[in-house]
N, C-alpha and C. Protein backbone atom coordinates (compact mmCIF):
# COMPACT_ATOMS: atom_id res chain seq x y z
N UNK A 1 82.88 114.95 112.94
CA UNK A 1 83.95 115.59 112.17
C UNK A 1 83.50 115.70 110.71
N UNK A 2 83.57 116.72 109.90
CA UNK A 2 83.36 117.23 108.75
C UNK A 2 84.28 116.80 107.64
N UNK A 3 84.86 115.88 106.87
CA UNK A 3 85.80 115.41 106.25
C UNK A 3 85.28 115.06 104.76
N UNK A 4 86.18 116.12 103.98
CA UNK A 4 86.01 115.98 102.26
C UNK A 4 86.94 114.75 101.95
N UNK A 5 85.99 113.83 100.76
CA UNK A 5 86.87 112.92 100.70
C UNK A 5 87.03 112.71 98.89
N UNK A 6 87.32 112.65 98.47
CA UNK A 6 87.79 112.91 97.28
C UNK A 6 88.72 110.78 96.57
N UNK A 7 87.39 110.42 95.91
CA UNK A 7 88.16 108.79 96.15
C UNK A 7 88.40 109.01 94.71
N UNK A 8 88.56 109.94 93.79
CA UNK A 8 89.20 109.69 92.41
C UNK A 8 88.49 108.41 91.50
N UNK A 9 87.44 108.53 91.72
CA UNK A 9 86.81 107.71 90.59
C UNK A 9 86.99 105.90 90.48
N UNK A 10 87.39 105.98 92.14
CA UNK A 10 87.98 104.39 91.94
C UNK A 10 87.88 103.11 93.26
N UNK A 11 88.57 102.84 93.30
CA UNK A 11 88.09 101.09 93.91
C UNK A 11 87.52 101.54 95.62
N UNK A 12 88.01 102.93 96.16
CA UNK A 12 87.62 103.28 97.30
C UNK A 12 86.26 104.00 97.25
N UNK A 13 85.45 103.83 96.04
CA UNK A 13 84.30 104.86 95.78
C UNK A 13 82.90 104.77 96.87
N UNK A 14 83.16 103.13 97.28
CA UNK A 14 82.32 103.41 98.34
C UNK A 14 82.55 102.90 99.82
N UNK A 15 83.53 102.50 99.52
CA UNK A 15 84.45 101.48 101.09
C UNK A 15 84.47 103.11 101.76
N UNK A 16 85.21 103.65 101.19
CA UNK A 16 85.63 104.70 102.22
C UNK A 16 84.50 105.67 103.00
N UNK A 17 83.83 106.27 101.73
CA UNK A 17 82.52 106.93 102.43
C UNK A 17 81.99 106.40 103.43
N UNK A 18 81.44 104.98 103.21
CA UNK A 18 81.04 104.03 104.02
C UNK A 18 81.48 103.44 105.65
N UNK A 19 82.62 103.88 105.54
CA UNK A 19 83.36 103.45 106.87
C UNK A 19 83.18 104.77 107.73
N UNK A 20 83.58 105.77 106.90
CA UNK A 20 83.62 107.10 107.82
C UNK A 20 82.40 107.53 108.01
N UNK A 21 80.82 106.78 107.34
CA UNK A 21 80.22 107.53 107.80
C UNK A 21 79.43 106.44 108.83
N UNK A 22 79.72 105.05 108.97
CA UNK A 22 79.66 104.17 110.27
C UNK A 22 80.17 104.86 111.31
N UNK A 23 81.22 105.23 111.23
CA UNK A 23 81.93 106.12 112.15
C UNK A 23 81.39 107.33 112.67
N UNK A 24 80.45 108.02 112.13
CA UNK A 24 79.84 109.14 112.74
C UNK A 24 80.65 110.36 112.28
N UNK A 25 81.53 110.55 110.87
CA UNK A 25 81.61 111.71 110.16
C UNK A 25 80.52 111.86 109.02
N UNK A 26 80.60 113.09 109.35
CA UNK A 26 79.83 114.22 107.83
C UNK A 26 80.88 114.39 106.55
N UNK A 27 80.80 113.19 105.97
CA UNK A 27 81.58 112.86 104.77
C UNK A 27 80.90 113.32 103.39
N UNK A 28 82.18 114.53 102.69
CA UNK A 28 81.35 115.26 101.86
C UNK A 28 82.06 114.58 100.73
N UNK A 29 81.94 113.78 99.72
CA UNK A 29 82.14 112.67 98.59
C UNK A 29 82.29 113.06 97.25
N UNK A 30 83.53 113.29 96.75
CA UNK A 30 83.63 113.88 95.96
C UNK A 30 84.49 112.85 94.70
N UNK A 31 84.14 112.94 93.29
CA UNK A 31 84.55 111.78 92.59
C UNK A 31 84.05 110.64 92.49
N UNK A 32 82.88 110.11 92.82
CA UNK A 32 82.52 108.64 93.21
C UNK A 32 81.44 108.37 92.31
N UNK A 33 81.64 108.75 90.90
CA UNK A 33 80.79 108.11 89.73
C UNK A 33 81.77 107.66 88.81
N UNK A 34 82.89 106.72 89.16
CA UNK A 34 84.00 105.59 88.43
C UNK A 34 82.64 105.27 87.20
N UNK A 35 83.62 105.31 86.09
CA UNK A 35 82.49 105.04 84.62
C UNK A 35 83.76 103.44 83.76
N UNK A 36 84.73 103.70 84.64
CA UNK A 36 85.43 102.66 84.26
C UNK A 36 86.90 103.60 83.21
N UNK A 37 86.23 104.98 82.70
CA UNK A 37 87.50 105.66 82.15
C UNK A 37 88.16 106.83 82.91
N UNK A 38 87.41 107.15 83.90
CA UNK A 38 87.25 108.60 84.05
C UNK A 38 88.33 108.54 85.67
N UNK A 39 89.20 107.53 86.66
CA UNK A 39 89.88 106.72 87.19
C UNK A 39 90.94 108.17 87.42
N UNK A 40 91.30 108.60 88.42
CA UNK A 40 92.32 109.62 88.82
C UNK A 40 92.07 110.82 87.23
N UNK A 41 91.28 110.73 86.90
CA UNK A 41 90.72 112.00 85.90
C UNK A 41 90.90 113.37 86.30
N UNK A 42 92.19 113.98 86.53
CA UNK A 42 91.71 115.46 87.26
C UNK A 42 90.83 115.67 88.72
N UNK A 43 91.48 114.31 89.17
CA UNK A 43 91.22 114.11 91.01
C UNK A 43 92.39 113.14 91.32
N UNK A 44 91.64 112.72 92.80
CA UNK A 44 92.83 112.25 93.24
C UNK A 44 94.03 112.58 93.56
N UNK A 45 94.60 111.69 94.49
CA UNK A 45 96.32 112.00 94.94
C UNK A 45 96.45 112.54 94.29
N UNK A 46 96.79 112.41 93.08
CA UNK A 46 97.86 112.44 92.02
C UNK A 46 97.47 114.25 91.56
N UNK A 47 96.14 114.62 92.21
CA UNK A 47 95.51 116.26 91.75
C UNK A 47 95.37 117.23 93.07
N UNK A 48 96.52 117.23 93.75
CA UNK A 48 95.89 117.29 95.14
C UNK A 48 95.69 118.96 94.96
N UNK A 49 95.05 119.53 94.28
CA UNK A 49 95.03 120.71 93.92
C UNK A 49 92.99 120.54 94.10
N UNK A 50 92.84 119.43 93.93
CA UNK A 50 91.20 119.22 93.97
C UNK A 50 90.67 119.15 95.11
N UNK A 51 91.79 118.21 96.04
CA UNK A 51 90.85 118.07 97.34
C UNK A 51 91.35 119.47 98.16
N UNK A 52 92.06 120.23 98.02
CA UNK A 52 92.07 121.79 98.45
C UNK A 52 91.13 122.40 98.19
N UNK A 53 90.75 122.34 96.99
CA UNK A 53 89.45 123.11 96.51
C UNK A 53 88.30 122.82 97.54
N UNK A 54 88.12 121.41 97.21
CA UNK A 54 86.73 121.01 98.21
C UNK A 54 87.02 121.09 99.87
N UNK A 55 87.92 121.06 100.31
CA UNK A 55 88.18 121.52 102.13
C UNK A 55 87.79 122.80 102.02
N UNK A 56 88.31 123.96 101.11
CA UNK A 56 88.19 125.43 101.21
C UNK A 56 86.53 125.57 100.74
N UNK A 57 86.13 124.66 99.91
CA UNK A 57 85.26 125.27 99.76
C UNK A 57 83.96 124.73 100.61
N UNK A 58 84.08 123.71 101.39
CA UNK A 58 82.93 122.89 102.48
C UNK A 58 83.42 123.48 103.59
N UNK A 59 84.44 123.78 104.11
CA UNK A 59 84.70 124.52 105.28
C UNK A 59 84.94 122.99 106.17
N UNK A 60 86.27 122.38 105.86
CA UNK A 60 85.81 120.57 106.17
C UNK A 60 87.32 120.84 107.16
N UNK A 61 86.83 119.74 107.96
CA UNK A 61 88.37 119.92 109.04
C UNK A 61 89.11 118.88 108.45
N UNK A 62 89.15 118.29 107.83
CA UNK A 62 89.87 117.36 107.20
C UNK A 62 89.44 117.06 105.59
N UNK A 63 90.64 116.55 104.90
CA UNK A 63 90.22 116.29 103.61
C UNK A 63 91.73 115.22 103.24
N UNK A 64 90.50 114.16 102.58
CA UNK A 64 91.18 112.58 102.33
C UNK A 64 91.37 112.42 100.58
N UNK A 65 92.18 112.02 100.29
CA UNK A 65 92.30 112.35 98.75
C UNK A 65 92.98 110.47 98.54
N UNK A 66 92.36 109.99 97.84
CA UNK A 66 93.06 108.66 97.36
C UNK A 66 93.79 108.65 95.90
N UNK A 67 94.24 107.47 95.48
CA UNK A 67 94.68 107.40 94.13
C UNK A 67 93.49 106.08 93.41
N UNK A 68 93.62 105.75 92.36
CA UNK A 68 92.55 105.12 91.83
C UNK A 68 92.11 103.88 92.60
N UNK A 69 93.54 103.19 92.56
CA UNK A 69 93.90 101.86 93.71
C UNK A 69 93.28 101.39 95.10
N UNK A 70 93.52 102.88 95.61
CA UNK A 70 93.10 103.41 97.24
C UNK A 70 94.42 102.74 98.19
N UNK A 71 95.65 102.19 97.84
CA UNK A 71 96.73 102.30 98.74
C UNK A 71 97.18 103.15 98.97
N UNK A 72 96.92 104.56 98.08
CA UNK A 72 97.80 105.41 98.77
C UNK A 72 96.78 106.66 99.49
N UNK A 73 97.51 107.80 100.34
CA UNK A 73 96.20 108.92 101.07
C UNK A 73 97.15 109.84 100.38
N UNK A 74 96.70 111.16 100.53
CA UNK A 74 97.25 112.28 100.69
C UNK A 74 96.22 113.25 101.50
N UNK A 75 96.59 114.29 102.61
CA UNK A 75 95.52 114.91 103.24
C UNK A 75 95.65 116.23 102.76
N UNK A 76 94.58 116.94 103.51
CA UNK A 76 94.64 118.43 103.34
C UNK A 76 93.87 119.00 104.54
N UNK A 77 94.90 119.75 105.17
CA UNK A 77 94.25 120.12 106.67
C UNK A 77 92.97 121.18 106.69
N UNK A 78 92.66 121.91 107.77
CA UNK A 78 91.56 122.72 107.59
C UNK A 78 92.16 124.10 106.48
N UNK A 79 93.35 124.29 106.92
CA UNK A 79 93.63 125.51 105.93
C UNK A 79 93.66 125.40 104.64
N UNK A 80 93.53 124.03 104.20
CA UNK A 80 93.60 123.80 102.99
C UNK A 80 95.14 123.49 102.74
N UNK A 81 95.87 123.03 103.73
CA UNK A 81 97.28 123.14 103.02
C UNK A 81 97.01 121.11 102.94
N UNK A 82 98.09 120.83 102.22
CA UNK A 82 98.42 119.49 101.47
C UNK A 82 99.46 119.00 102.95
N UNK A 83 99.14 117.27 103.36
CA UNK A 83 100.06 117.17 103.91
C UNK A 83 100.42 115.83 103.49
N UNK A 84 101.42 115.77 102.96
CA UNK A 84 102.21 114.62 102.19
C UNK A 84 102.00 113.05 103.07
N UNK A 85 102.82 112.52 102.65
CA UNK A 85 103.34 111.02 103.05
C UNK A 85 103.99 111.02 104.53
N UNK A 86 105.36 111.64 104.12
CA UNK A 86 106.34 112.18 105.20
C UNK A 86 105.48 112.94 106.55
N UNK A 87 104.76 113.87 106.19
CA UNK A 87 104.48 114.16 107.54
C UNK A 87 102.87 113.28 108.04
N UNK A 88 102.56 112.73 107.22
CA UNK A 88 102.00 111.43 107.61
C UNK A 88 102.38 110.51 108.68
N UNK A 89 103.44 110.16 107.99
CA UNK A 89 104.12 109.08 108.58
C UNK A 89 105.03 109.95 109.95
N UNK A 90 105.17 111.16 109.73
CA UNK A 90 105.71 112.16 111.16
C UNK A 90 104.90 111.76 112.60
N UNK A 91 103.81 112.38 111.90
CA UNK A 91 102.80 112.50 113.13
C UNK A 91 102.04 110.93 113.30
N UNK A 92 102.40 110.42 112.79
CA UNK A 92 101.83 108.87 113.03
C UNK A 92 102.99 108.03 113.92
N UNK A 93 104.17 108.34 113.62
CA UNK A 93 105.57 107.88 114.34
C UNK A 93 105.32 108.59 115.73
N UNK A 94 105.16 109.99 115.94
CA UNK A 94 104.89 110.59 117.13
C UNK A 94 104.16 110.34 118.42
N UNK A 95 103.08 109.37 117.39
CA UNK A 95 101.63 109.04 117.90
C UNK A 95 102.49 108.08 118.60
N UNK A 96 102.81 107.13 118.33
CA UNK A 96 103.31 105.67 118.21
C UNK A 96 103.94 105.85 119.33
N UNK A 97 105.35 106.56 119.33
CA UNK A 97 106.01 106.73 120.37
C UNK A 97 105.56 106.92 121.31
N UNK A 98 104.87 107.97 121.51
CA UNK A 98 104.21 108.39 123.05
C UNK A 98 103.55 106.90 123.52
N UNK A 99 102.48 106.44 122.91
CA UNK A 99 101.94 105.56 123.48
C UNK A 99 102.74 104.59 123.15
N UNK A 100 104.16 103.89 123.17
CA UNK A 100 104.95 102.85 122.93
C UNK A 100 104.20 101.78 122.17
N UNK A 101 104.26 102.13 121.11
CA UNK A 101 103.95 101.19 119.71
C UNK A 101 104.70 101.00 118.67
N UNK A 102 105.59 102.09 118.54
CA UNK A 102 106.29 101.81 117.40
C UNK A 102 107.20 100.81 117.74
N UNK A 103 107.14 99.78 116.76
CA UNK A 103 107.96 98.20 117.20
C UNK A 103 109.79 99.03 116.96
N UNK A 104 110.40 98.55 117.86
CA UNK A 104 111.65 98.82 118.05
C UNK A 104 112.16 100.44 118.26
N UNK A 105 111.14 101.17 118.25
CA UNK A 105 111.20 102.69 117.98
C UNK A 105 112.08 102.98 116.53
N UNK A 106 111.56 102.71 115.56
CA UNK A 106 111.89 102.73 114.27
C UNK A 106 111.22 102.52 113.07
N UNK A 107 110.93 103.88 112.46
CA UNK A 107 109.95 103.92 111.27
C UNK A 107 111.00 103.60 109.94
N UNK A 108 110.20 103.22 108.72
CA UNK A 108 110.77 102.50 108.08
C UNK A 108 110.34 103.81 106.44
N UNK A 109 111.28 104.33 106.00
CA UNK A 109 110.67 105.13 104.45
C UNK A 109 111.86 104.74 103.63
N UNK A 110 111.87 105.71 102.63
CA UNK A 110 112.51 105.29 101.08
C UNK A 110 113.59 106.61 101.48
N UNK A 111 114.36 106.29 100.68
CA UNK A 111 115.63 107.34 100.35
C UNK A 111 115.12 108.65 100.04
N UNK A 112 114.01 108.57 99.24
CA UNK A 112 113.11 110.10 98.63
C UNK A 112 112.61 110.90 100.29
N UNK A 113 112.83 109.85 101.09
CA UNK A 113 111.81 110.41 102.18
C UNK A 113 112.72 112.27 102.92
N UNK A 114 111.85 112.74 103.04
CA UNK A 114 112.28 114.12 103.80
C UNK A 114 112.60 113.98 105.25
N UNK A 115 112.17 112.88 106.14
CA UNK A 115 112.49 112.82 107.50
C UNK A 115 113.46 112.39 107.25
N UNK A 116 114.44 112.86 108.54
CA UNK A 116 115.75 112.40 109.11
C UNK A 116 115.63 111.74 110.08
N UNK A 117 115.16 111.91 111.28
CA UNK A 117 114.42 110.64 112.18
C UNK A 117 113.47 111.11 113.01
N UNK A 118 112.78 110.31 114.14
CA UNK A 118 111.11 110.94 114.80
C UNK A 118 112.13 111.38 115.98
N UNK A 119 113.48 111.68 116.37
CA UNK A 119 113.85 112.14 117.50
C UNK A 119 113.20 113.46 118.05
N UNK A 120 112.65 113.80 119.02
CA UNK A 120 112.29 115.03 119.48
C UNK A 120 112.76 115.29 121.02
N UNK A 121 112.94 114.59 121.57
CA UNK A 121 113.15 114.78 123.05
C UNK A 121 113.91 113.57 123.48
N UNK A 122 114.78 113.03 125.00
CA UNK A 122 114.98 112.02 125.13
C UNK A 122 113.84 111.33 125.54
N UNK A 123 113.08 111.43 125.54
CA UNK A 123 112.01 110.71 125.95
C UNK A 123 111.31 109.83 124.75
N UNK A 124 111.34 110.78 123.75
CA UNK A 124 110.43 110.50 122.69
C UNK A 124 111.68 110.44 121.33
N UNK A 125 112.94 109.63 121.46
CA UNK A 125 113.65 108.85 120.35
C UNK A 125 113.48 107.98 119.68
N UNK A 126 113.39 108.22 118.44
CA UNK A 126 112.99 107.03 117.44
C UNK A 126 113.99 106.79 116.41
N UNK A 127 114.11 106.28 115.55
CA UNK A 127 115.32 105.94 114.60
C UNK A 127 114.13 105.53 112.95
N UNK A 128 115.15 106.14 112.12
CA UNK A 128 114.97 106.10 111.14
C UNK A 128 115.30 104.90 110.23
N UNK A 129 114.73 103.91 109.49
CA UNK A 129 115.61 102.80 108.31
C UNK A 129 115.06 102.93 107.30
N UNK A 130 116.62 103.58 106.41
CA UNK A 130 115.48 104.26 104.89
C UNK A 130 115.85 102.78 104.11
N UNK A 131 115.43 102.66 102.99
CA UNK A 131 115.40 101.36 102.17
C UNK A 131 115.28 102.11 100.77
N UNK A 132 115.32 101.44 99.56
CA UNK A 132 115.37 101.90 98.21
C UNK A 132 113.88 102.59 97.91
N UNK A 133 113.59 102.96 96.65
CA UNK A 133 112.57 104.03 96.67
C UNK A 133 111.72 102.63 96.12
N UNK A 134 110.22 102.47 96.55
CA UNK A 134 109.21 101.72 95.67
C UNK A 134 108.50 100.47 97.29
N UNK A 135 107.44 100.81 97.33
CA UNK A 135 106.95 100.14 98.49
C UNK A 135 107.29 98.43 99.02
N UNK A 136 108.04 98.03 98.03
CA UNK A 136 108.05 96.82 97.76
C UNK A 136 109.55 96.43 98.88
N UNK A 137 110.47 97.64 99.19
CA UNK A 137 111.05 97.75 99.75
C UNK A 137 110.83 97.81 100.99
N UNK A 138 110.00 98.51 101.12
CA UNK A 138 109.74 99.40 102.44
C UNK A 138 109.23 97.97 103.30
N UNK A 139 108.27 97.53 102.56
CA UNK A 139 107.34 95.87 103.16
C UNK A 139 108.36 95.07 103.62
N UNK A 140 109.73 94.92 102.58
CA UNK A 140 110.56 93.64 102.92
C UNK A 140 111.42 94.17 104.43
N UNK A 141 111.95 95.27 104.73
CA UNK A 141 112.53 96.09 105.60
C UNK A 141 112.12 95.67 106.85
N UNK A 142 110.17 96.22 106.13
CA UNK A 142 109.53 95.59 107.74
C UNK A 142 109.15 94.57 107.95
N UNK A 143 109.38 93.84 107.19
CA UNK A 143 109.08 92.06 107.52
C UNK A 143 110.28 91.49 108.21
N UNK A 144 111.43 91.66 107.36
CA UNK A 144 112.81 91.12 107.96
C UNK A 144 112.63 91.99 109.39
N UNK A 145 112.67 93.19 109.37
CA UNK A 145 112.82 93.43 111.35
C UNK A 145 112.14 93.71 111.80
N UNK A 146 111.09 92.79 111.31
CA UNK A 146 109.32 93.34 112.11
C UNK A 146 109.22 94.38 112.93
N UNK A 147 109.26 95.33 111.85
CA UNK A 147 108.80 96.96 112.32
C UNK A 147 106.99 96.94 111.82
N UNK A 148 106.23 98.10 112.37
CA UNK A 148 105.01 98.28 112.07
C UNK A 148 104.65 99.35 111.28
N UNK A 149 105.41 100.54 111.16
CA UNK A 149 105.19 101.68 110.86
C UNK A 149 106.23 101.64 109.44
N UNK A 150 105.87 102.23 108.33
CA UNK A 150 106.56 102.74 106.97
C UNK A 150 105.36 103.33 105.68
N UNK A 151 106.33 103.80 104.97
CA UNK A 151 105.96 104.15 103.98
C UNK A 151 106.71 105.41 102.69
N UNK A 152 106.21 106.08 102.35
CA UNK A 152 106.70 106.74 100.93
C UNK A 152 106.03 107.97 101.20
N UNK A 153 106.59 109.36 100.99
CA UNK A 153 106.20 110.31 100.72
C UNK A 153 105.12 110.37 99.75
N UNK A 154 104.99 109.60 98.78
CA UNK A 154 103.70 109.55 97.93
C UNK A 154 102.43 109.47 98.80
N UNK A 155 102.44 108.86 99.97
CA UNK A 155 101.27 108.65 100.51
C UNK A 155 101.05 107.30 100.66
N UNK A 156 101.83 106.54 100.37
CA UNK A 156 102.18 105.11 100.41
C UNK A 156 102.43 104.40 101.46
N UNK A 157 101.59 104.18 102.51
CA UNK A 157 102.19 103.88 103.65
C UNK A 157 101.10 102.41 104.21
N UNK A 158 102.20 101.76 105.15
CA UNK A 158 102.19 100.47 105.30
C UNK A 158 102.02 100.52 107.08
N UNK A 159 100.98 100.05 107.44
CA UNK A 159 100.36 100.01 109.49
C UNK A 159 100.63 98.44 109.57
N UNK A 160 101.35 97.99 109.57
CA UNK A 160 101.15 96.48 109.87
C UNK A 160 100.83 95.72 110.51
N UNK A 161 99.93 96.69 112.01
CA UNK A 161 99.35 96.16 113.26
C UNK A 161 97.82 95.85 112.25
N UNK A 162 97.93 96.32 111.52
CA UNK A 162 96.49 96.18 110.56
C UNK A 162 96.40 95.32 109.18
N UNK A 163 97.43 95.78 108.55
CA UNK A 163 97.55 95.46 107.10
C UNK A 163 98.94 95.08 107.11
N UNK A 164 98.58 94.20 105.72
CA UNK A 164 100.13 94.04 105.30
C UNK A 164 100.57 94.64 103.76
N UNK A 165 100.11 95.75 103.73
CA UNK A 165 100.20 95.92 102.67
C UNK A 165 99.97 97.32 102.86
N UNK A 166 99.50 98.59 101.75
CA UNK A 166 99.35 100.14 101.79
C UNK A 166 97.70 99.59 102.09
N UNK A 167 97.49 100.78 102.75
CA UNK A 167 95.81 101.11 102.29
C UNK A 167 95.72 102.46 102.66
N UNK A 168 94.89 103.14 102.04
CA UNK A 168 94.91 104.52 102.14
C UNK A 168 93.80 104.96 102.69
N UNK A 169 92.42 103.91 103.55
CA UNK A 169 91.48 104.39 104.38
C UNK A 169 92.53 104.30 105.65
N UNK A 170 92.98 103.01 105.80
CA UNK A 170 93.78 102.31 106.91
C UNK A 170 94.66 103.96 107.36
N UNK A 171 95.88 104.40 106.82
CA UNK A 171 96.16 105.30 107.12
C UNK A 171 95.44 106.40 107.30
N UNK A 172 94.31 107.08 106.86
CA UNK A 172 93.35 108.10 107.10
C UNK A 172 93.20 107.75 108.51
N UNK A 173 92.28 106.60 108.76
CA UNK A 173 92.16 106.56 110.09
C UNK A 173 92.95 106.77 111.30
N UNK A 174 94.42 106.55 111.11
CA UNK A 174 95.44 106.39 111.83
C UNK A 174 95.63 108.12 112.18
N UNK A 175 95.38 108.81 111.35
CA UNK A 175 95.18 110.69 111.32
C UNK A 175 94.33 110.95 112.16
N UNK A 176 93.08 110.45 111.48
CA UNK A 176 91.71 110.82 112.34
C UNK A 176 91.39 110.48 113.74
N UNK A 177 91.90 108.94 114.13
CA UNK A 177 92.19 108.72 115.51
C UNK A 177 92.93 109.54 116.62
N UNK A 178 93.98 110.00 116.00
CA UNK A 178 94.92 110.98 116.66
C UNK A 178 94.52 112.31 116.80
N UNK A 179 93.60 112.76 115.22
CA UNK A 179 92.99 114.13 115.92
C UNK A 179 91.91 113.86 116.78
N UNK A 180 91.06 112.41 117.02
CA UNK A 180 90.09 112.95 118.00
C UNK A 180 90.57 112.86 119.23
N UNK A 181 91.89 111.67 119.54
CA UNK A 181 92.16 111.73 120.62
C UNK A 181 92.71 112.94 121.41
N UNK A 182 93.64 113.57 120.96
CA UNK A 182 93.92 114.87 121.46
C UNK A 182 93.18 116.12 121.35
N UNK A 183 92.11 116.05 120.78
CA UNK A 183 91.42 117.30 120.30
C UNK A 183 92.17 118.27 119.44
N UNK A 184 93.65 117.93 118.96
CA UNK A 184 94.17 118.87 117.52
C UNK A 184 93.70 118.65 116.34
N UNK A 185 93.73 120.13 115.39
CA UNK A 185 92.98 120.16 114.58
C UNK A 185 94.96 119.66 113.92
N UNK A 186 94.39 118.85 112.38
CA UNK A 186 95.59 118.50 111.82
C UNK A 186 96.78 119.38 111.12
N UNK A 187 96.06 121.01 111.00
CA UNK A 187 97.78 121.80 111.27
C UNK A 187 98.42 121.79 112.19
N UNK A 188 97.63 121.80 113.40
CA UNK A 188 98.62 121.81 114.49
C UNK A 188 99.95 120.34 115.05
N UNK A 189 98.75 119.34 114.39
CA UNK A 189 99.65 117.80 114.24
C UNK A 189 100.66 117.89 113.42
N UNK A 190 100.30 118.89 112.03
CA UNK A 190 101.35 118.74 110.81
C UNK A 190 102.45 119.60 111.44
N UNK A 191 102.48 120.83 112.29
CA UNK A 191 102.84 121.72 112.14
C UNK A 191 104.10 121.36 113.70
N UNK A 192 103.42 120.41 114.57
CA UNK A 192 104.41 119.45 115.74
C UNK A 192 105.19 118.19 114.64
N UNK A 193 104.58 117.99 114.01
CA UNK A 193 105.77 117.20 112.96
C UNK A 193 106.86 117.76 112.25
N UNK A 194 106.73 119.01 112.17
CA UNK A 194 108.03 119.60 111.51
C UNK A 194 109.49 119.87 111.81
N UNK A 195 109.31 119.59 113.75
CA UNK A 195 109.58 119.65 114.37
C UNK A 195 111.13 118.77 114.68
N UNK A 196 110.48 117.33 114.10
CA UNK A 196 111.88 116.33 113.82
C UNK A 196 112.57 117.30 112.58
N UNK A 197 114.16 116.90 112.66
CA UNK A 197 115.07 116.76 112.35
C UNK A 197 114.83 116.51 110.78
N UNK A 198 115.24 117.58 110.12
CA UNK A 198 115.31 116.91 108.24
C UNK A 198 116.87 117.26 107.67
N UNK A 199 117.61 116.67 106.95
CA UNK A 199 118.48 116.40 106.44
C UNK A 199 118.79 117.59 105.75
N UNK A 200 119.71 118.30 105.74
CA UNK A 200 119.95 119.51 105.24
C UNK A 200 120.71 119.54 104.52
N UNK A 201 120.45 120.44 102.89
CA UNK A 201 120.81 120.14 101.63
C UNK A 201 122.10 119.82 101.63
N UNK A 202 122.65 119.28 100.84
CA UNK A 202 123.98 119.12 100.73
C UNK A 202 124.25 119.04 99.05
């Protein structure tokens, strides 16, 4: 798999390259001369206007964008489109369900979050528990009802079969696993996530 990764000048500058390319991707590395000032500089999450550039312009089926930290991801599919937190955490809830993982069938986000819940079918019902906005929430939510799955539209998201905490390779992988298992390319994952139920303006 061909995957632009964009670590923003910071603590993921070589963990991440490094893992994905143990893994057997063609990881194209973008940002990874941290000088100690130069730290989410016009990259990174926080620029996701950069790692578009580099998917469109490597021709990459995936593209991984961190923040300086590396808890948080943000992606960008082959078309180059941006896919947030929320449908992160969509198609990762989806995943979950089918193969009965998600602890209690219930993902855990913030009030900011855009999902309404992972319901899609009776088969495949999940429930939503939003909590206050700031990850610190989201952790206590899933500790008190030991859930596994949460996170933040920022890209902030918490696997707790893994971590106890954000990590933003940790979630990449959780993407990348799912596209190799099914053979979808990640619009088509983003694009079956849209699918749940969103809360309509009021």
């Amino acid at each position: 798999m061909r995957i632009a990764v964009d670590v923003a000048n910071g603590a993921a500058y070589k963990s991440t390259p490094c893992i994905l390319r143990e893994l057997g991707a063609d990881a194209i590395v973008a940002h990874n001369t941290p000088n100690g000032r130069n730290i989410n500089r016009e990259c990174g999450s926080t620029h996701p206007e950069e790692i578009q550039r580099i998917v469109k312009e490597t021709k990459a089926q995936i593209g991984i964008s961190h923040d300086g930290d590396a808890d948080r991801v943000v992606l960008c599919d082959e078309d180059g489109e941006i896919v947030d937190g929320d449908e992160i955490m969509a198609i990762a809830a989806l995943d979950f369900i089918r193969r009965g993982c998600l602890a209690q069938n219930t993902l855990v986000a913030t009030v900011m979050s855009n999902l309404a819940s992972t319901k899609r079918s009776p088969n495949t019902a999940g429930a939503l528990l939003r909590t206050k906005v700031g990850d610190r929430y989201v952790i206590e939510a899933m500790m008190k009802d030991d859930l596994n799955v949460g996170g933040e539209q920022s890209g902030h998201m918490i696997f707790r079969d893994f971590s106890t905490t954000g990590d933003g390779i940790v979630s990449a992988l959780q993407i990348l696993r799912i596209m190799a298992e099914t053979g979808k390319p990640l619009s088509e994952l983003k694009s079956a996530s849209r699918n749940i139920p969103r809360p309509s303006a009021t």
